[in-house]
Protein backbone atom coordinates (compact mmCIF):
# COMPACT_ATOMS: atom_id res chain seq x y z
CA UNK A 1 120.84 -97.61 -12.33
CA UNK A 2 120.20 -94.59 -14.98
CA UNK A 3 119.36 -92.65 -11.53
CA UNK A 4 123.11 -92.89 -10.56
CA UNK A 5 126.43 -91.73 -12.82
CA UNK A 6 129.86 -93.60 -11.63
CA UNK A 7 131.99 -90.91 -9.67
CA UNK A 8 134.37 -88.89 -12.21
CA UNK A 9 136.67 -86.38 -11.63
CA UNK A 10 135.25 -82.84 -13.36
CA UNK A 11 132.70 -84.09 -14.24
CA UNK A 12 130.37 -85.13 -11.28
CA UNK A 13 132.93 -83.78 -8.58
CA UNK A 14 134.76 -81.07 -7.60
CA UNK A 15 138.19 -80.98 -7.61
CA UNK A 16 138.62 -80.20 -3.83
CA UNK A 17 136.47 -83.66 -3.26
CA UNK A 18 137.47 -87.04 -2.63
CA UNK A 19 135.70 -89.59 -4.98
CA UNK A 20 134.31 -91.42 -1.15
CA UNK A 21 132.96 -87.86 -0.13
CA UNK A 22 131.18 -87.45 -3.73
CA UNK A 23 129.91 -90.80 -4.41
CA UNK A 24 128.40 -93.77 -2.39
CA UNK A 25 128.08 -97.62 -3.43
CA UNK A 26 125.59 -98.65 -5.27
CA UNK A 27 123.64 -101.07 -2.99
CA UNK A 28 123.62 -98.17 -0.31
CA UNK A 29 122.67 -95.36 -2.84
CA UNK A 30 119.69 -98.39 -4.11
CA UNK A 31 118.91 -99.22 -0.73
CA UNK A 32 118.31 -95.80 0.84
CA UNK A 33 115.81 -94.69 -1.95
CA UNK A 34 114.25 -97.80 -2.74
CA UNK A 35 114.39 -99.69 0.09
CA UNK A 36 115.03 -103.13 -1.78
CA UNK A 37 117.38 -105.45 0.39
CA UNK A 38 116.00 -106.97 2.80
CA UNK A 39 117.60 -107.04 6.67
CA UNK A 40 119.52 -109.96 6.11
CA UNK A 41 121.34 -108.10 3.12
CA UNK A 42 123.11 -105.56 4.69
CA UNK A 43 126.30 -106.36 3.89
CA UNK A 44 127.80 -103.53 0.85
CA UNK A 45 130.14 -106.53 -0.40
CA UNK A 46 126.92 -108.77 -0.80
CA UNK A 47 124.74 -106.24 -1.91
CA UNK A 48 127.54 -104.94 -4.65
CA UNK A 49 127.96 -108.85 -5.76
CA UNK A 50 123.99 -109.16 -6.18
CA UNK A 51 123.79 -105.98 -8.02
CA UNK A 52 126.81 -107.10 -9.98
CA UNK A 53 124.71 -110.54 -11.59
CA UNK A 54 121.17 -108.71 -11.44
CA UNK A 55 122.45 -105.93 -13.89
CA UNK A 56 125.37 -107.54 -15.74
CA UNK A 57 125.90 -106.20 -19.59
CA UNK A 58 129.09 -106.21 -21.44
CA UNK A 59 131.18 -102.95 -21.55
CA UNK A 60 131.63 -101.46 -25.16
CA UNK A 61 134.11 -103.77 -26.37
CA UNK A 62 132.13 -106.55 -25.45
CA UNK A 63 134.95 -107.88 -23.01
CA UNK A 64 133.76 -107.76 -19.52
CA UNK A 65 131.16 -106.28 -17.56
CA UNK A 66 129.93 -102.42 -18.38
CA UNK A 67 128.72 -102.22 -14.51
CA UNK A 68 131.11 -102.19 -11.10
CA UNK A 69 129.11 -103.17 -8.21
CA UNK A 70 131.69 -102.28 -5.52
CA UNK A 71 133.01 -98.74 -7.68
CA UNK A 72 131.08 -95.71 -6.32
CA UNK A 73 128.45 -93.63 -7.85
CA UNK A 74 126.70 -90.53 -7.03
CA UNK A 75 122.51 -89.35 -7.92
CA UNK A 76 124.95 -85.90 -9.73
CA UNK A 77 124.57 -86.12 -13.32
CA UNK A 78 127.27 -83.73 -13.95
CA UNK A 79 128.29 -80.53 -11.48
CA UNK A 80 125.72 -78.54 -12.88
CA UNK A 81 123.38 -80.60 -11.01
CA UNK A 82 124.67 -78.87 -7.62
CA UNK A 83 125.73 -75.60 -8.54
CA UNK A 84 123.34 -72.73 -8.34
């Protein structure tokens, strides 16, 4: 997942975008460079879920999980990764 940053406004979006037309869910942003889930997997909900147990880690505080399966993430770092 270091290969993806969770959608933020200002900081890997522009202000003008939506987060949906920044960012992508993880399983589909996984699945179209890796190629990873198989046919029968093709479902975002299932794929988010899998990713969800595969990569859990608590957050900071140690209270829940640090990684959202079904939030949306883009491969920007930060906008200077797409401006000229």
């Amino acid at each position: 997942m270091s290969c993806y940053s969770e959608v933020m406004y200002g900081e890997n979006m522009f202000p003008h975008e939506g987060p949906i037309d920044a960012g992508e869910h993880p399983g589909v942003l996984i699945q179209e460079d890796f190629g990873i889930f198989s046919e029968r997997l093709d479902d975002t909900d299932k794929q988010a879920c899998l990713l969800e147990e595969i990569l859990w880690y608590p957050d900071r505080d140690g209270v829940g999980p640090a990684f959202d399966g079904h939030g949306l993430y883009t491969r920007r770092e930060t906008l200077f990764d797409i401006v000229p």
